[in-house]
N, C-alpha and C. Protein backbone atom coordinates (compact mmCIF):
# COMPACT_ATOMS: atom_id res chain seq x y z
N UNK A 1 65.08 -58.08 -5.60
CA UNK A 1 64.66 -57.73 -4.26
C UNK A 1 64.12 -58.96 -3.54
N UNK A 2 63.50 -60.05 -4.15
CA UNK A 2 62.61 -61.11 -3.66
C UNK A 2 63.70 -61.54 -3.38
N UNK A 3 65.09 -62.11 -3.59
CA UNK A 3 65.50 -62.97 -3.10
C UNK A 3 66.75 -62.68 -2.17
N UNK A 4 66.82 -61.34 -2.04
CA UNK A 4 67.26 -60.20 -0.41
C UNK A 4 66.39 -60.59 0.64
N UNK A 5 64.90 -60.42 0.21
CA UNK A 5 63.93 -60.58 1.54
C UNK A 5 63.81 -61.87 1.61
N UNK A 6 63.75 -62.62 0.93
CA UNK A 6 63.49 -63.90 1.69
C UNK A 6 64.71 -65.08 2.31
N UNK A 7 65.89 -64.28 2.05
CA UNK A 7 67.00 -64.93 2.69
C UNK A 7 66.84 -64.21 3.83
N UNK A 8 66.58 -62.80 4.12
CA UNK A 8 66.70 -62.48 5.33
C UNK A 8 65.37 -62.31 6.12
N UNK A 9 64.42 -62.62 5.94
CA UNK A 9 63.18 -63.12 6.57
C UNK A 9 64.09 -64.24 6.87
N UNK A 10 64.10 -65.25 6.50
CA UNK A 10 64.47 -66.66 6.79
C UNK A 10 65.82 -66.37 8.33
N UNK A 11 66.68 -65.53 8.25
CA UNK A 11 67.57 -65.68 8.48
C UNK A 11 67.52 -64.83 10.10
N UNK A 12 66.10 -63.48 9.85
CA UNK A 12 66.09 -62.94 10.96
C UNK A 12 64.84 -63.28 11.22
N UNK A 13 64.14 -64.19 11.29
CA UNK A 13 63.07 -64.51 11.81
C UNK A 13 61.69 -63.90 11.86
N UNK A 14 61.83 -63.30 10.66
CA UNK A 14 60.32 -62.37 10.18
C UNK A 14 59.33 -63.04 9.45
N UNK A 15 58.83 -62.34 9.24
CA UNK A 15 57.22 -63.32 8.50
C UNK A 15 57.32 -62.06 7.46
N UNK A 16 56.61 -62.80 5.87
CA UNK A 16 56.85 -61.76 4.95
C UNK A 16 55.58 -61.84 4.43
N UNK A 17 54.95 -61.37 3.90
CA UNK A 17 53.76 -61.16 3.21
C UNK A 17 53.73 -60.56 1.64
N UNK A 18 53.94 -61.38 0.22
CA UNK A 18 53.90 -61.31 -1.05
C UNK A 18 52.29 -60.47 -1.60
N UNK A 19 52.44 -59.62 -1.79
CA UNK A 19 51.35 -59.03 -2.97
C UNK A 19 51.72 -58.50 -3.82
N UNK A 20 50.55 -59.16 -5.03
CA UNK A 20 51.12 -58.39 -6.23
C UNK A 20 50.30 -57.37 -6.79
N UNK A 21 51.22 -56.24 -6.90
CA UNK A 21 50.59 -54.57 -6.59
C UNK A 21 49.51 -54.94 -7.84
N UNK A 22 49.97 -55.28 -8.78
CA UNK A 22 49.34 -55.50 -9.97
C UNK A 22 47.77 -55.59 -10.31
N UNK A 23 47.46 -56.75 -9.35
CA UNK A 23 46.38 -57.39 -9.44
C UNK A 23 45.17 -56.61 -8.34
N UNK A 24 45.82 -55.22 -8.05
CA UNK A 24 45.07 -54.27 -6.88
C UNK A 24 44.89 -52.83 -7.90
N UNK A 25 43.66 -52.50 -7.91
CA UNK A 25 44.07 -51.15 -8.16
C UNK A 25 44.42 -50.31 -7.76
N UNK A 26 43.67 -50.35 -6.25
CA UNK A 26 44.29 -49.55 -5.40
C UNK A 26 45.76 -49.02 -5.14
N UNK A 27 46.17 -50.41 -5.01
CA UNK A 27 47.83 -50.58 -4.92
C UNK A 27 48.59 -50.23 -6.33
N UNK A 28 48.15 -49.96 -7.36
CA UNK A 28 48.57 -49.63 -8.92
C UNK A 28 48.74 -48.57 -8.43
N UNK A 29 47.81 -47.75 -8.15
CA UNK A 29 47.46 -45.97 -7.86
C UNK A 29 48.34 -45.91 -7.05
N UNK A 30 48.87 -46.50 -5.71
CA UNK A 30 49.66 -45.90 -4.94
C UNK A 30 51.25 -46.65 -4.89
N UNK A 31 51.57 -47.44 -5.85
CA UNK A 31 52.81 -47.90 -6.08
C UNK A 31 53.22 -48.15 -7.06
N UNK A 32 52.52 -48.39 -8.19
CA UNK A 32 52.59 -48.49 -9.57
C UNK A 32 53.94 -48.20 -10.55
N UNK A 33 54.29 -47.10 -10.33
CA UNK A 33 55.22 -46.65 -10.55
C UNK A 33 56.78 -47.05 -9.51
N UNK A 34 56.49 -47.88 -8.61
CA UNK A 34 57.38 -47.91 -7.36
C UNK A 34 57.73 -49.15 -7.29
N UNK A 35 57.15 -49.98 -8.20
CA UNK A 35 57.21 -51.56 -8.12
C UNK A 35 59.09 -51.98 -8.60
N UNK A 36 59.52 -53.02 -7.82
CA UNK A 36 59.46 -53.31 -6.61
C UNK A 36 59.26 -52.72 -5.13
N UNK A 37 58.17 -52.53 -4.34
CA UNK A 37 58.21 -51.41 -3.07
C UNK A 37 58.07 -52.49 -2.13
N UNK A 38 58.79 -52.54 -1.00
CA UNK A 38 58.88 -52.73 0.61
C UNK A 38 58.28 -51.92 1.21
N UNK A 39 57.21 -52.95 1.63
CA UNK A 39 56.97 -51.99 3.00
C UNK A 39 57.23 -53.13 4.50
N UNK A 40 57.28 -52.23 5.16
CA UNK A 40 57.91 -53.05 6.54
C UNK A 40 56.90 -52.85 7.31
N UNK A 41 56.12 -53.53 8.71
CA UNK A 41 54.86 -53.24 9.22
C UNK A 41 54.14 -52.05 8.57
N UNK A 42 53.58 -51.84 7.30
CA UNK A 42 52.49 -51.45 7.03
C UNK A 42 53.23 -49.73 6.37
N UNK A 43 54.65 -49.40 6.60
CA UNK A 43 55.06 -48.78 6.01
C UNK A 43 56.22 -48.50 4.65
N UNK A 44 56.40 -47.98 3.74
CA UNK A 44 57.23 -48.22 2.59
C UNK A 44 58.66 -47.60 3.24
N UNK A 45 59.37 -49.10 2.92
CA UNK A 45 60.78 -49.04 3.63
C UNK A 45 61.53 -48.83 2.47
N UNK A 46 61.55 -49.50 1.22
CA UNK A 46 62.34 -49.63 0.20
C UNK A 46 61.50 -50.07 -1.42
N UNK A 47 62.09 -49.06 -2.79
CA UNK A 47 61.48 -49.38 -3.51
C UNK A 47 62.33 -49.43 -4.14
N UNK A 48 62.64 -50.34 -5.40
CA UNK A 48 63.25 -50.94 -6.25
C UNK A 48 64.33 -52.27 -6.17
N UNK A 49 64.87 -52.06 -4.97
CA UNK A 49 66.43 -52.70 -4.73
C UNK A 49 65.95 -52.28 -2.95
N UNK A 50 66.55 -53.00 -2.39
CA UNK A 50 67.36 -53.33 -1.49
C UNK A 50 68.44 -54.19 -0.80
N UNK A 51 69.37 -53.62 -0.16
CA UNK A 51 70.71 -54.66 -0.06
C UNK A 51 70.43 -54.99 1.38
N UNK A 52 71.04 -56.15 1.36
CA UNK A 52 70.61 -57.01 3.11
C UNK A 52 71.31 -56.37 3.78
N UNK A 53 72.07 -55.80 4.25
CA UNK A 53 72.55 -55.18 5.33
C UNK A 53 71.72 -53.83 5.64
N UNK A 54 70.74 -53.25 4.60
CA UNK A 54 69.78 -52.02 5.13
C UNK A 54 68.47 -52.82 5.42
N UNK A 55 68.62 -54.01 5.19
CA UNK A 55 67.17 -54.67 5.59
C UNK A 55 67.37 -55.33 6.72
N UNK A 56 68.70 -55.79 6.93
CA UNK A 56 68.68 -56.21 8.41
C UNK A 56 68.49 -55.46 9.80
N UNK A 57 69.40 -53.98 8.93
CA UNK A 57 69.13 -52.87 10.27
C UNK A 57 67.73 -52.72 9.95
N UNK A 58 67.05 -52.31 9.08
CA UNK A 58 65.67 -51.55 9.46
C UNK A 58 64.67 -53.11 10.05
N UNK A 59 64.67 -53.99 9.74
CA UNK A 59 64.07 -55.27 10.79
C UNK A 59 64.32 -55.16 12.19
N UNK A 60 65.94 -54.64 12.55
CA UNK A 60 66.29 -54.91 13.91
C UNK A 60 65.66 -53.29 14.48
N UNK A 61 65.36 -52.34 13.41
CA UNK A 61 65.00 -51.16 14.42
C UNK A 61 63.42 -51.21 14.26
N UNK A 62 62.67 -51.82 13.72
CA UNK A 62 61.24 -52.43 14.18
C UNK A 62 61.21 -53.32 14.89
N UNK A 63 61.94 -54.22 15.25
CA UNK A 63 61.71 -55.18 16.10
C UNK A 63 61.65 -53.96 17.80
N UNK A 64 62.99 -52.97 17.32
CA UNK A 64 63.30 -52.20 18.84
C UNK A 64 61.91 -51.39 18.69
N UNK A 65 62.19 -50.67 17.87
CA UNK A 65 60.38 -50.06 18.14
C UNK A 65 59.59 -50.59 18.74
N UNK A 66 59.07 -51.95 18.24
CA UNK A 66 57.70 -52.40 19.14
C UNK A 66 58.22 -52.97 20.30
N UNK A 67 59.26 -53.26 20.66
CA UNK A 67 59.31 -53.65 22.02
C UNK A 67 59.19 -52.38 22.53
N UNK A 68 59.71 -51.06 22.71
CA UNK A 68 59.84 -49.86 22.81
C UNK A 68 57.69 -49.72 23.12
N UNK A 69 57.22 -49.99 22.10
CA UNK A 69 55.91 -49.78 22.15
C UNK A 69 55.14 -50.51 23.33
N UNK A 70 55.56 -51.69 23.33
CA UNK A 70 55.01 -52.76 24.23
C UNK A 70 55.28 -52.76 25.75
N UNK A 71 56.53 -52.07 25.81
CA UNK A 71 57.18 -51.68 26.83
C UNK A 71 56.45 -50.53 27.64
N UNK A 72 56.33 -49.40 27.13
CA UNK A 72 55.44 -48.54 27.14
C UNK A 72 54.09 -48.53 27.11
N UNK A 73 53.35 -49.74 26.54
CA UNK A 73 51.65 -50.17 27.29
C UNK A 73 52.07 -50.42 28.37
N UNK A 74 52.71 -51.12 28.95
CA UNK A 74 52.66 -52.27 30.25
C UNK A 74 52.99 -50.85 31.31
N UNK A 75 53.86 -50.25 31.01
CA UNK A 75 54.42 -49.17 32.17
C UNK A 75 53.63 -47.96 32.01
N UNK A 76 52.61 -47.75 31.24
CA UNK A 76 51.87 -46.94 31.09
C UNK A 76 52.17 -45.27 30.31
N UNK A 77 52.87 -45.81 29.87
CA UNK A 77 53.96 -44.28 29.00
C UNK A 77 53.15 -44.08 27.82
N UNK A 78 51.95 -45.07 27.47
CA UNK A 78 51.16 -44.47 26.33
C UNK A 78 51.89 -44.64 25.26
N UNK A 79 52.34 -43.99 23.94
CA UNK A 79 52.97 -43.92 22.96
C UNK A 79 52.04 -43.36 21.98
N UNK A 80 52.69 -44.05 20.36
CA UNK A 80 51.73 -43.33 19.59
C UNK A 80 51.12 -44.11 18.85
């Protein structure tokens, strides 16, 4: 999986953030069993495997989300 995400971080211009569930307990308790897990802004996108072409779409439909979000402060549409 590490070396899916970091060709395509590199490639689509994301920033990635490495932790190792391991050394958390917290994160033992809630992934432990799930290791390798993706999460994408703060949610679990993929656990074990992922192939670059489902990581490129789900990057390009967070990227649309928060513009979607950002878009919606400025014009006042609120969101969630």
């Amino acid at each position: 999986m590490q070396a899916v995400v970091e060709a395509q971080v590199s490639a689509g211009g994301a920033t990635c953030e490495w932790v190792d569930v391991d050394s958390d307990p917290e994160l033992v308790a809630r992934y432990g069993d799930e290791v390798p897990v993706l999460l994408v802004n703060g949610r679990k996108a993929f656990k074990y495997r992922v192939a670059p072409q489902a990581l490129r779409k789900r990057i390009r439909s967070e990227r649309r989300r928060a513009a979607a979000r950002w878009l919606r402060s400025r014009i006042g549409g609120g969101g969630r």
